[in-house]
Protein backbone atom coordinates (compact mmCIF):
# COMPACT_ATOMS: atom_id res chain seq x y z
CA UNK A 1 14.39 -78.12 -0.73
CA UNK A 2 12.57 -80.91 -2.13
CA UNK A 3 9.30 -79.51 -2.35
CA UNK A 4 10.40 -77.12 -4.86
CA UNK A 5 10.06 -77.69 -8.33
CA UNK A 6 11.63 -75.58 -11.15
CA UNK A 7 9.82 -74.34 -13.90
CA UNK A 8 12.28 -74.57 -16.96
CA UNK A 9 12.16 -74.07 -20.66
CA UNK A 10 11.31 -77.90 -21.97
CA UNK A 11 12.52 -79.01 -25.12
CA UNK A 12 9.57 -79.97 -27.60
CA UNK A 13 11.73 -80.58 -30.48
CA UNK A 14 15.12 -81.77 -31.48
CA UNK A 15 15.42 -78.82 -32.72
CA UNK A 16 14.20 -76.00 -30.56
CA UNK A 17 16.80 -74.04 -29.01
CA UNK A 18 14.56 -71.11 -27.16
CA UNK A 19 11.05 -70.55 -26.29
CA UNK A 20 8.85 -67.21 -25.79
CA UNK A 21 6.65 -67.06 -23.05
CA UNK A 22 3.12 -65.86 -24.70
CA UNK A 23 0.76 -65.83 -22.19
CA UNK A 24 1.04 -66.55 -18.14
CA UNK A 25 -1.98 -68.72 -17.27
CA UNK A 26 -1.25 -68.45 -13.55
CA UNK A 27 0.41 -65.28 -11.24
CA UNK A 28 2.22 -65.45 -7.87
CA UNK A 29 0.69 -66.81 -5.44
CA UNK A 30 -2.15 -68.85 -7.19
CA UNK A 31 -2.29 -72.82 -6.34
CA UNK A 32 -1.43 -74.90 -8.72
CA UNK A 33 -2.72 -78.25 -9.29
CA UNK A 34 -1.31 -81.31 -11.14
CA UNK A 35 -2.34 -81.43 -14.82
CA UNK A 36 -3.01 -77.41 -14.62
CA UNK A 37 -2.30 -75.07 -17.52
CA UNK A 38 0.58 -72.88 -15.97
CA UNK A 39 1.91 -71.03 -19.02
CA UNK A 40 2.14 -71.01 -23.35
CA UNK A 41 5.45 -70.95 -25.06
CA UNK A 42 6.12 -70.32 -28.95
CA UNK A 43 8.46 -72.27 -30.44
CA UNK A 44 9.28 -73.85 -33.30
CA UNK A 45 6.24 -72.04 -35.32
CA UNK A 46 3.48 -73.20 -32.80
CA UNK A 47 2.01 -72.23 -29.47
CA UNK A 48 2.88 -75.02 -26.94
CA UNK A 49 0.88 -75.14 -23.28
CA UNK A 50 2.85 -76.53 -20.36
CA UNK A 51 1.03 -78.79 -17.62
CA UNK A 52 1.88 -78.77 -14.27
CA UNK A 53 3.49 -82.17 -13.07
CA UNK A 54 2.90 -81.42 -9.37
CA UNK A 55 0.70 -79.93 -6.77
CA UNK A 56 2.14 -76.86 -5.20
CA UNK A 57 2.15 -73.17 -5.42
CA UNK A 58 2.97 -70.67 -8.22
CA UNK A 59 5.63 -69.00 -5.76
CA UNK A 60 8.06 -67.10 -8.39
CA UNK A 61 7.37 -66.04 -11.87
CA UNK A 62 10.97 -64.89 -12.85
CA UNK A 63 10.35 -64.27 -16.73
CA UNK A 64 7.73 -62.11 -18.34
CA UNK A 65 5.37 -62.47 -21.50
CA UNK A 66 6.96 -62.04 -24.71
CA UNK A 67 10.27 -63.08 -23.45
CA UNK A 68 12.87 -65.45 -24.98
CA UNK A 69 15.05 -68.14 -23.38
CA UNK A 70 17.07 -71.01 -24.38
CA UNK A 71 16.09 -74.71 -23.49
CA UNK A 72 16.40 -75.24 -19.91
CA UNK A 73 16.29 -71.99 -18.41
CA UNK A 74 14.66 -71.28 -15.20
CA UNK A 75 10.77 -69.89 -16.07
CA UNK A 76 9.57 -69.82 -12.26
CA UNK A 77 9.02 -71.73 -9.39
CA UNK A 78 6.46 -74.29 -7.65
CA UNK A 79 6.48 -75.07 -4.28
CA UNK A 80 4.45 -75.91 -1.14
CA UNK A 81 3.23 -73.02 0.83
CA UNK A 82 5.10 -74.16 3.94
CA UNK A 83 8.75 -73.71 2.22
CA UNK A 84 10.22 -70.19 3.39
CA UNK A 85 11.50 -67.47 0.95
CA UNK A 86 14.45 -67.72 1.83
CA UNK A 87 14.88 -71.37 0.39
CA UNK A 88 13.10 -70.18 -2.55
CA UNK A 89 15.94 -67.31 -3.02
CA UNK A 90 18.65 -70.32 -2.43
CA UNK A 91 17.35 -72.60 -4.95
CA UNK A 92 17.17 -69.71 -7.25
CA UNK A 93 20.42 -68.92 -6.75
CA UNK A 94 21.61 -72.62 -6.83
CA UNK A 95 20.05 -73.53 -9.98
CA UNK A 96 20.25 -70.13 -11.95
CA UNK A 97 18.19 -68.53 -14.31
CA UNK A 98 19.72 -69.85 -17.44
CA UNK A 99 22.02 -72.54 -19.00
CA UNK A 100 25.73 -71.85 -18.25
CA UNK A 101 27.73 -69.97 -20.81
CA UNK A 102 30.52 -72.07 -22.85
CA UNK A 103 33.52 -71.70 -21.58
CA UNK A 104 35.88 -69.32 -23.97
CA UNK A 105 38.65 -71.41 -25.45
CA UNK A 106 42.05 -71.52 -23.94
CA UNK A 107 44.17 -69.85 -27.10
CA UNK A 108 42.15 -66.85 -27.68
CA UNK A 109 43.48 -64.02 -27.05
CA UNK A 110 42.00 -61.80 -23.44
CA UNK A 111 40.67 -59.03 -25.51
CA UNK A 112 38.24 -61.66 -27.63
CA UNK A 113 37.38 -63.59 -24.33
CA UNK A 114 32.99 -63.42 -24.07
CA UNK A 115 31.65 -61.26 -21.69
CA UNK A 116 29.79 -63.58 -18.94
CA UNK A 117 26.17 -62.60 -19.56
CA UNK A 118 23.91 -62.91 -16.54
CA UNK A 119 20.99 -61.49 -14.48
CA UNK A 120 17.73 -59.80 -16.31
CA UNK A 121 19.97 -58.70 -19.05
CA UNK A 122 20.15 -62.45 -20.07
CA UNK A 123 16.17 -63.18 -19.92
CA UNK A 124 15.94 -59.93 -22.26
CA UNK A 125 17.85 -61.24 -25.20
CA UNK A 126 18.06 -63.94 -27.80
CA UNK A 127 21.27 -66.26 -28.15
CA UNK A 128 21.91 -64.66 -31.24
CA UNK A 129 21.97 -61.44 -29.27
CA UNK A 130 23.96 -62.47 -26.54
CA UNK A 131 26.72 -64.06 -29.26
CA UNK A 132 27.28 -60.55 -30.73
CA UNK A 133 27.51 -59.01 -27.42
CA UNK A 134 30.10 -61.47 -26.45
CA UNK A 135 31.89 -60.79 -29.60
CA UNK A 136 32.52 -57.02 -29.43
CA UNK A 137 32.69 -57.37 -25.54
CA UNK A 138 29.46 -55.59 -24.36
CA UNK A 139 27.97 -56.00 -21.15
CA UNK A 140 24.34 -56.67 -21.59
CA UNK A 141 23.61 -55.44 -18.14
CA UNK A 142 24.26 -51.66 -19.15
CA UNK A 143 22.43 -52.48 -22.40
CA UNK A 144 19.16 -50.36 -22.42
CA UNK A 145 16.39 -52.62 -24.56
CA UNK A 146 14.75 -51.18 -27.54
CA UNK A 147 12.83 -54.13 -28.40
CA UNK A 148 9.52 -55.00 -27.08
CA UNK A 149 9.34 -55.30 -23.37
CA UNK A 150 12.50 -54.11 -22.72
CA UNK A 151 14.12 -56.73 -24.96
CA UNK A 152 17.62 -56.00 -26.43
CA UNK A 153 18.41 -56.51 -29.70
CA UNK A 154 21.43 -56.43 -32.27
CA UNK A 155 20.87 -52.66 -32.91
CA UNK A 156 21.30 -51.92 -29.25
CA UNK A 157 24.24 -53.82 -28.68
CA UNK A 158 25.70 -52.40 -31.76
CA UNK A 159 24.96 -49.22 -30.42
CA UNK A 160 26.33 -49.82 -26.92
CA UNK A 161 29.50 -49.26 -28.38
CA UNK A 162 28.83 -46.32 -30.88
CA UNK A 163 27.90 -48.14 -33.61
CA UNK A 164 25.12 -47.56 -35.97
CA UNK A 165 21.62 -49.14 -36.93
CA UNK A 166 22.34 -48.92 -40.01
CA UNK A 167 18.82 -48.10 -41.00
CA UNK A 168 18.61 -44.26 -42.50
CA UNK A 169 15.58 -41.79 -41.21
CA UNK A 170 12.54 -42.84 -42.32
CA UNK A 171 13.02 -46.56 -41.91
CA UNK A 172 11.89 -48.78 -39.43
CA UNK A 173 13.85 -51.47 -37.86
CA UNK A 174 12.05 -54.48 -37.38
CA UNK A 175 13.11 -56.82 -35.31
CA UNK A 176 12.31 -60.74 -36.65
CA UNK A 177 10.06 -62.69 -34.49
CA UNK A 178 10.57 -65.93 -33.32
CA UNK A 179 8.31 -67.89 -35.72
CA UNK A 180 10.42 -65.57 -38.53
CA UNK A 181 14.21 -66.68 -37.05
CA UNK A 182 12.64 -70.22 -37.57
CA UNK A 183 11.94 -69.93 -40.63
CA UNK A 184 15.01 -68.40 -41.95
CA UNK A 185 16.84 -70.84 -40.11
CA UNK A 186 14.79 -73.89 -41.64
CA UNK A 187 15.10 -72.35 -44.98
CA UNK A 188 18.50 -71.39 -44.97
CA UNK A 189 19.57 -74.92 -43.99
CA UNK A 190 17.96 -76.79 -46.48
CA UNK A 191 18.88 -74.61 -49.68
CA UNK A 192 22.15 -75.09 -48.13
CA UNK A 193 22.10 -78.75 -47.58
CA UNK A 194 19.60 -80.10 -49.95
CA UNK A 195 20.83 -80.69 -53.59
CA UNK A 196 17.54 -79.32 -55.04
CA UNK A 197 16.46 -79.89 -59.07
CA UNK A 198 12.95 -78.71 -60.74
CA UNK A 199 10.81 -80.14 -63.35
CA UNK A 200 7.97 -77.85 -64.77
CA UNK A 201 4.95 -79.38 -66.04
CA UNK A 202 1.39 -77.68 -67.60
CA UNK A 203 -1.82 -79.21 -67.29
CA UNK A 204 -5.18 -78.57 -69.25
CA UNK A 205 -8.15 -77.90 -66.20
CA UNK A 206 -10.57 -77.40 -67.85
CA UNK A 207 -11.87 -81.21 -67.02
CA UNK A 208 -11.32 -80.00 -63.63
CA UNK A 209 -13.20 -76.81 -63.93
CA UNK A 210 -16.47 -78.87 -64.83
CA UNK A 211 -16.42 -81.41 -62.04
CA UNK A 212 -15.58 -78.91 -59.46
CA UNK A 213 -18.93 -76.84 -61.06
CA UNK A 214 -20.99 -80.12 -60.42
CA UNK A 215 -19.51 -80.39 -56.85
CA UNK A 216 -20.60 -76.77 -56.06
CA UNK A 217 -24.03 -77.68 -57.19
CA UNK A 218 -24.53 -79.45 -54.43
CA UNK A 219 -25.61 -78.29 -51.02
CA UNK A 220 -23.03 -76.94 -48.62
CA UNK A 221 -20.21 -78.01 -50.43
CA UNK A 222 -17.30 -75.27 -51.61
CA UNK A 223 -14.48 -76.91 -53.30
CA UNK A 224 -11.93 -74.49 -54.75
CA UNK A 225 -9.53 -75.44 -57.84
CA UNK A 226 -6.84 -75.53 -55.32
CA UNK A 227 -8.75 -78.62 -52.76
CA UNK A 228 -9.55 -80.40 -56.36
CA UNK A 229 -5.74 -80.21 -57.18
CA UNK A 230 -4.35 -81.59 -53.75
CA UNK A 231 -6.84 -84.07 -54.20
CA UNK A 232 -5.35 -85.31 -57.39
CA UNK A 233 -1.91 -84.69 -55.95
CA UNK A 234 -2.71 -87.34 -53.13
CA UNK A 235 -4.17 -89.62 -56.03
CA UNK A 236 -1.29 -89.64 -57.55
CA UNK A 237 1.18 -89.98 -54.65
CA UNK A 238 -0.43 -93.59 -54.14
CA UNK A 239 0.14 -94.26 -57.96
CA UNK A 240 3.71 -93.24 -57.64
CA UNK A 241 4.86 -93.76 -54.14
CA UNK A 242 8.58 -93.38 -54.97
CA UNK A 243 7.88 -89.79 -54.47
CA UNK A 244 5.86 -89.84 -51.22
CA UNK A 245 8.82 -89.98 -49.28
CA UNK A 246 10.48 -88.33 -45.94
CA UNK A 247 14.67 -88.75 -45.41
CA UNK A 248 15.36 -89.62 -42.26
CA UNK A 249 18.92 -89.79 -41.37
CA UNK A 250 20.18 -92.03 -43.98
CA UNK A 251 16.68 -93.95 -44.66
CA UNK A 252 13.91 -93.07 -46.78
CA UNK A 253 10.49 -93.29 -45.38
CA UNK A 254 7.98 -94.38 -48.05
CA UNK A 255 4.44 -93.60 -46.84
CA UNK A 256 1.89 -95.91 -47.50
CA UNK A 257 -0.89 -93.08 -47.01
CA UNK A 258 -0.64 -89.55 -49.00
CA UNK A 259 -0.20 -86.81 -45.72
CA UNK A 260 -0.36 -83.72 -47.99
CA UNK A 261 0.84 -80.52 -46.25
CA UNK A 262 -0.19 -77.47 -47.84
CA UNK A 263 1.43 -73.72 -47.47
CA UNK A 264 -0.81 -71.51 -45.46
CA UNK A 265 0.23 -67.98 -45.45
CA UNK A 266 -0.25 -65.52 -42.66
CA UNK A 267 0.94 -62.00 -41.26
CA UNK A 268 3.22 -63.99 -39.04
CA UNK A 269 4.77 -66.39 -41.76
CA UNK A 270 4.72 -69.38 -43.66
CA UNK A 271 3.35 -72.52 -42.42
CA UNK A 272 2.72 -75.93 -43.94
CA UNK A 273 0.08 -78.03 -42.08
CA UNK A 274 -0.66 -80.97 -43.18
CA UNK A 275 -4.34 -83.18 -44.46
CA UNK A 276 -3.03 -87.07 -43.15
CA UNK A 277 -4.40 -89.30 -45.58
CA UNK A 278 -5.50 -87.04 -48.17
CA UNK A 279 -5.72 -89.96 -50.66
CA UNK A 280 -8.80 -90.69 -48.43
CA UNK A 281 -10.77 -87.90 -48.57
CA UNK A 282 -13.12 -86.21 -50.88
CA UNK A 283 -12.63 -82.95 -52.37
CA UNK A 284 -15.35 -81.70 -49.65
CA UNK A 285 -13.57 -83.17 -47.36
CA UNK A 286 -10.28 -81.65 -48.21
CA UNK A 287 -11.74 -78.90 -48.48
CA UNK A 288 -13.40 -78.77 -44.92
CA UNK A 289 -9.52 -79.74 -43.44
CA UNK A 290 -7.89 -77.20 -45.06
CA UNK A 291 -10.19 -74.56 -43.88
CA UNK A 292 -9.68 -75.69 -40.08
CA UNK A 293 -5.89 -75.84 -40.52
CA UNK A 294 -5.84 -72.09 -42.05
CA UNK A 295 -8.26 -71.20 -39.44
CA UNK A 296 -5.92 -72.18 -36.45
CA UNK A 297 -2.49 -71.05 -38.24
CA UNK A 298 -4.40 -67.34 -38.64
CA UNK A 299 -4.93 -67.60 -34.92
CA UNK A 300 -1.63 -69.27 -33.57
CA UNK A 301 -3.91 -72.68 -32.76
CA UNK A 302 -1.74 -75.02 -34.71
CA UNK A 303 -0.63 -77.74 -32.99
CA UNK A 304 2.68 -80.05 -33.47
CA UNK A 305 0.60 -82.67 -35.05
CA UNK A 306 -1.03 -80.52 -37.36
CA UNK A 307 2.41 -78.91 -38.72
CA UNK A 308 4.39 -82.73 -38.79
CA UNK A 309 3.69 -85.85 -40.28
CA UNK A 310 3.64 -84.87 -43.86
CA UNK A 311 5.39 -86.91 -46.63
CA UNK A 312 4.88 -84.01 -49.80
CA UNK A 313 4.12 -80.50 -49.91
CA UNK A 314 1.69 -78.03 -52.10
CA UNK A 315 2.58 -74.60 -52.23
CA UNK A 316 -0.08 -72.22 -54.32
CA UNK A 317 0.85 -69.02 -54.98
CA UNK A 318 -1.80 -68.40 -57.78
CA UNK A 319 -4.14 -66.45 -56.03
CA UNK A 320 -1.79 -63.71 -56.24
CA UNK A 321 -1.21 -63.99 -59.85
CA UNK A 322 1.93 -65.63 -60.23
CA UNK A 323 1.95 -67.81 -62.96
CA UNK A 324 4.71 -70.12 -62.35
CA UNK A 325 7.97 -70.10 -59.54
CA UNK A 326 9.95 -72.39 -57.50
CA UNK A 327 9.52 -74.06 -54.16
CA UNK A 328 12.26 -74.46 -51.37
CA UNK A 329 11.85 -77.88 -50.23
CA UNK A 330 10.87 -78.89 -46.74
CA UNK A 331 12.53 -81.33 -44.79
CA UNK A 332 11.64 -84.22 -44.06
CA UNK A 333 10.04 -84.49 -47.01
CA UNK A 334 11.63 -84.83 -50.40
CA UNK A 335 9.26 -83.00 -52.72
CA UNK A 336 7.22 -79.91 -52.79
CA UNK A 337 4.64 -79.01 -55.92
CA UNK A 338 4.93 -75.35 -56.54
CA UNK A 339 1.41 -74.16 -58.60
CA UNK A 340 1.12 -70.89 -60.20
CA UNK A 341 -2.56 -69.19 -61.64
CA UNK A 342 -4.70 -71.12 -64.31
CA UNK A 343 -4.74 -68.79 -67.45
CA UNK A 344 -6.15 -69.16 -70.22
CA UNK A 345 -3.97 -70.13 -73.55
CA UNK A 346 -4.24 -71.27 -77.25
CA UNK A 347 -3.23 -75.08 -77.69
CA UNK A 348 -2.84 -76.75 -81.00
CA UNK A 349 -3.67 -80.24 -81.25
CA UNK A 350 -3.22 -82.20 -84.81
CA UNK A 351 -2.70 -78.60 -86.13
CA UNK A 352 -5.86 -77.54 -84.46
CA UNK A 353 -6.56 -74.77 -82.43
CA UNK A 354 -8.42 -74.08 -79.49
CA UNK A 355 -8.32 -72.32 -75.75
CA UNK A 356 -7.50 -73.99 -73.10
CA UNK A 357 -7.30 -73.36 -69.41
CA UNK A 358 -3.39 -74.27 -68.37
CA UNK A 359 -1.61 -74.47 -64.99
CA UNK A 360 1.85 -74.54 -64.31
CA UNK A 361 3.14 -76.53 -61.70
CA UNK A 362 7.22 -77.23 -60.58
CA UNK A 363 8.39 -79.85 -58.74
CA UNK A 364 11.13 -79.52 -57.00
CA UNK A 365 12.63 -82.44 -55.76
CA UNK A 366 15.68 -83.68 -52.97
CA UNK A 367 17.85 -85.40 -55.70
CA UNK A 368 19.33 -87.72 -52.53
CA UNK A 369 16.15 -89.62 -52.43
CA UNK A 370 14.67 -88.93 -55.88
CA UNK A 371 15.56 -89.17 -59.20
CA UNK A 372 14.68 -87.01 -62.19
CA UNK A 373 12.96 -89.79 -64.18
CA UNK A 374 10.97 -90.27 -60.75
CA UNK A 375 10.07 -86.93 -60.66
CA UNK A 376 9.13 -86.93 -64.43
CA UNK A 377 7.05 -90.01 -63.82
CA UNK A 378 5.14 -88.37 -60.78
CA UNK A 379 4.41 -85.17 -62.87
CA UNK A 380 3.24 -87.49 -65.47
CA UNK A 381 0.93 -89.24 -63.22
CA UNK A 382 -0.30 -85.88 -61.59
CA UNK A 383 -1.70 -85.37 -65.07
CA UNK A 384 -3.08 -88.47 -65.86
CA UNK A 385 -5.18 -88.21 -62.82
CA UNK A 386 -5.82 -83.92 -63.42
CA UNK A 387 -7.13 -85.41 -66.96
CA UNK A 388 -9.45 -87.87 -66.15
CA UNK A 389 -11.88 -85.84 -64.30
């Protein structure tokens, strides 16, 4: 059977455990050709498209759209159109359509040994799923899914053996997606792990009001407070480097060039794509990149590159009116800027008044690889560079 060639889940991260099958690019039966687009899988908050290594034929498409399956699992298979059926059915059967299950250690008792999962009951559930199941001793196969597509979830196990949902009339269960597990995962993990501490500063815009005015004035260019603002963030990242960091196992990674990454929210979650050498750019410019990046997370078009790579984060939250809150940092990196909405405030200088416009903005910072009188000194900078424009 060596013209047949499995189609398996790949691993595109160290840490992607599953993939979802989006979209099918190709059905039974078509021909395939080296380099072709065969099939899209989300993981790890972006859309990924698998290429064909090989010439051959789509001959089995075991899994369907909207699907999840751990790393390695059997998606399909390609093969020439002279290999029978019947060897197709063998080397399905030889190589399985998913990872084998751990084995269930030697001292539990038999009542807690896992239920051995397998068949179309597997390819319809999550690993999470399939855990639970194999804790209360369900068999997925006589599982009926509630999910989409047939997919079981938690609720139906649960049920399986007369439990409950939990959820009273009138509420809706919704299941998380697979960009949302992600991010709880993510999340979860580094509040966990990551000794976190904050440092609130406020800085006067008004400066910053003006020049972004005379940047508006000019033809075809739209800066907002927020593309003025990374700019000065990546200003100041070059000033204070000691900042623009990633941890790596147990190195720091000092960047030489200021790879912002800014929050972009959407119906589907939280992402943070990054603007690579951001120090670079103009405000326009900034500007122009963040628009593209929002653009493709609104439509699932972001691409590994554009969610890695970045050594600090900006999170704004002050177009919904919050006025100041704290950040969760994001690993690699060992800083995220948390800004709030610009009101307007009385200041006293020399025992003067007068209004000014004032943003708040938190640091929070990974105290493993930064200090506090680091972070002080990068806040400090920030508004050095916030006041001279």
């Amino acid at each position: 059977m060596s013209d047949i060639y499995p189609i398996a889940v790949p691993k595109w991260g160290i840490e992607m455990v599953e993939g979802t099958i989006t979209t099918w690019n190709k059905s039974e039966g078509d021909a395939i050709a080296k380099g072709d687009e065969v099939f899209e899988m989300e993981s790890d908050k972006i859309v990924n498209v698998w290429d064909s290594p090989v010439d051959g034929v789509l001959r089995r498409v075991l899994v369907a759209e909207g699907d999840a399956h751990p790393v390695g699992a059997l998606l399909g298979v390609i093969a020439d159109a002279g290999v029978t059926d019947s060897d197709i059915d063998a080397f399905i059967a030889e190589h399985g359509n998913a990872p084998a299950e751990p084995a269930a250690d030697n001292n539990a008792q038999a009542t807690a040994q896992p239920t051995v999962q397998t068949g179309d009951a597997y390819t319809r559930s999550s690993p999470s799923v399939r855990r639970l199941a194999d804790e209360l001793g369900v068999d997925l196969g006589t599982v009926t899914g509630t999910g989409r597509r047939g997919r079981i979830t938690d609720e139906d196990v649960k049920a399986a053996i007369g439990g409950t949902t939990g959820a009273p009339e009138g509420v809706d269960v919704i299941p998380l997606s697979p960009i949302r597990k992600t991010i709880a995962k993510r999340l979860t993990e580094a509040k966990q792990t990551i000794p976190h501490f904050y440092l609130t500063a406020e800085y006067e815009l008004d400066g910053l009001l003006t020049y972004r005015a005379k940047l508006n004035e000019q033809d075809g260019v739209k800066v907002s407070v927020n593309d003025l603002i990374v700019w000065c963030v990546a200003q100041a990242l070059i000033e204070e480097p000691r900042v623009n960091v990633n941890l790596v196992g147990d190195d720091i990674h000092q960047f030489s060039a200021a790879n912002v990454s800014v929050a972009i929210a959407t119906d589907d979650g939280l992402f943070s794509a990054t603007i690579y050498a951001a120090d670079t750019k103009s405000p326009a410019e900034i500007s122009a990149a963040t628009a593209e990046l929002a653009d493709k997370a609104q439509n699932g078009k972001l691409t590994k590159e554009d969610i890695s790579g970045g050594s600090f984060t900006v999170s704004n939250l002050g177009m919904y009116g919050i006025t100041q809150f704290t950040a969760i940092v994001n690993p690699p990196m060992g800083a995220i800027l948390a800004l709030g909405k610009a009101t307007q405030k009385v200041v006293i200088d020399d025992g003067e008044q007068r209004i000014a416009t004032v943003l708040n903005a938190t640091l929070s910072c990974d105290h493993r690889v930064i200090d506090g009188a680091v972070g002080a000194q990068y806040l400090a900078t920030l508004g050095e560079v916030i006041g001279s424009l």
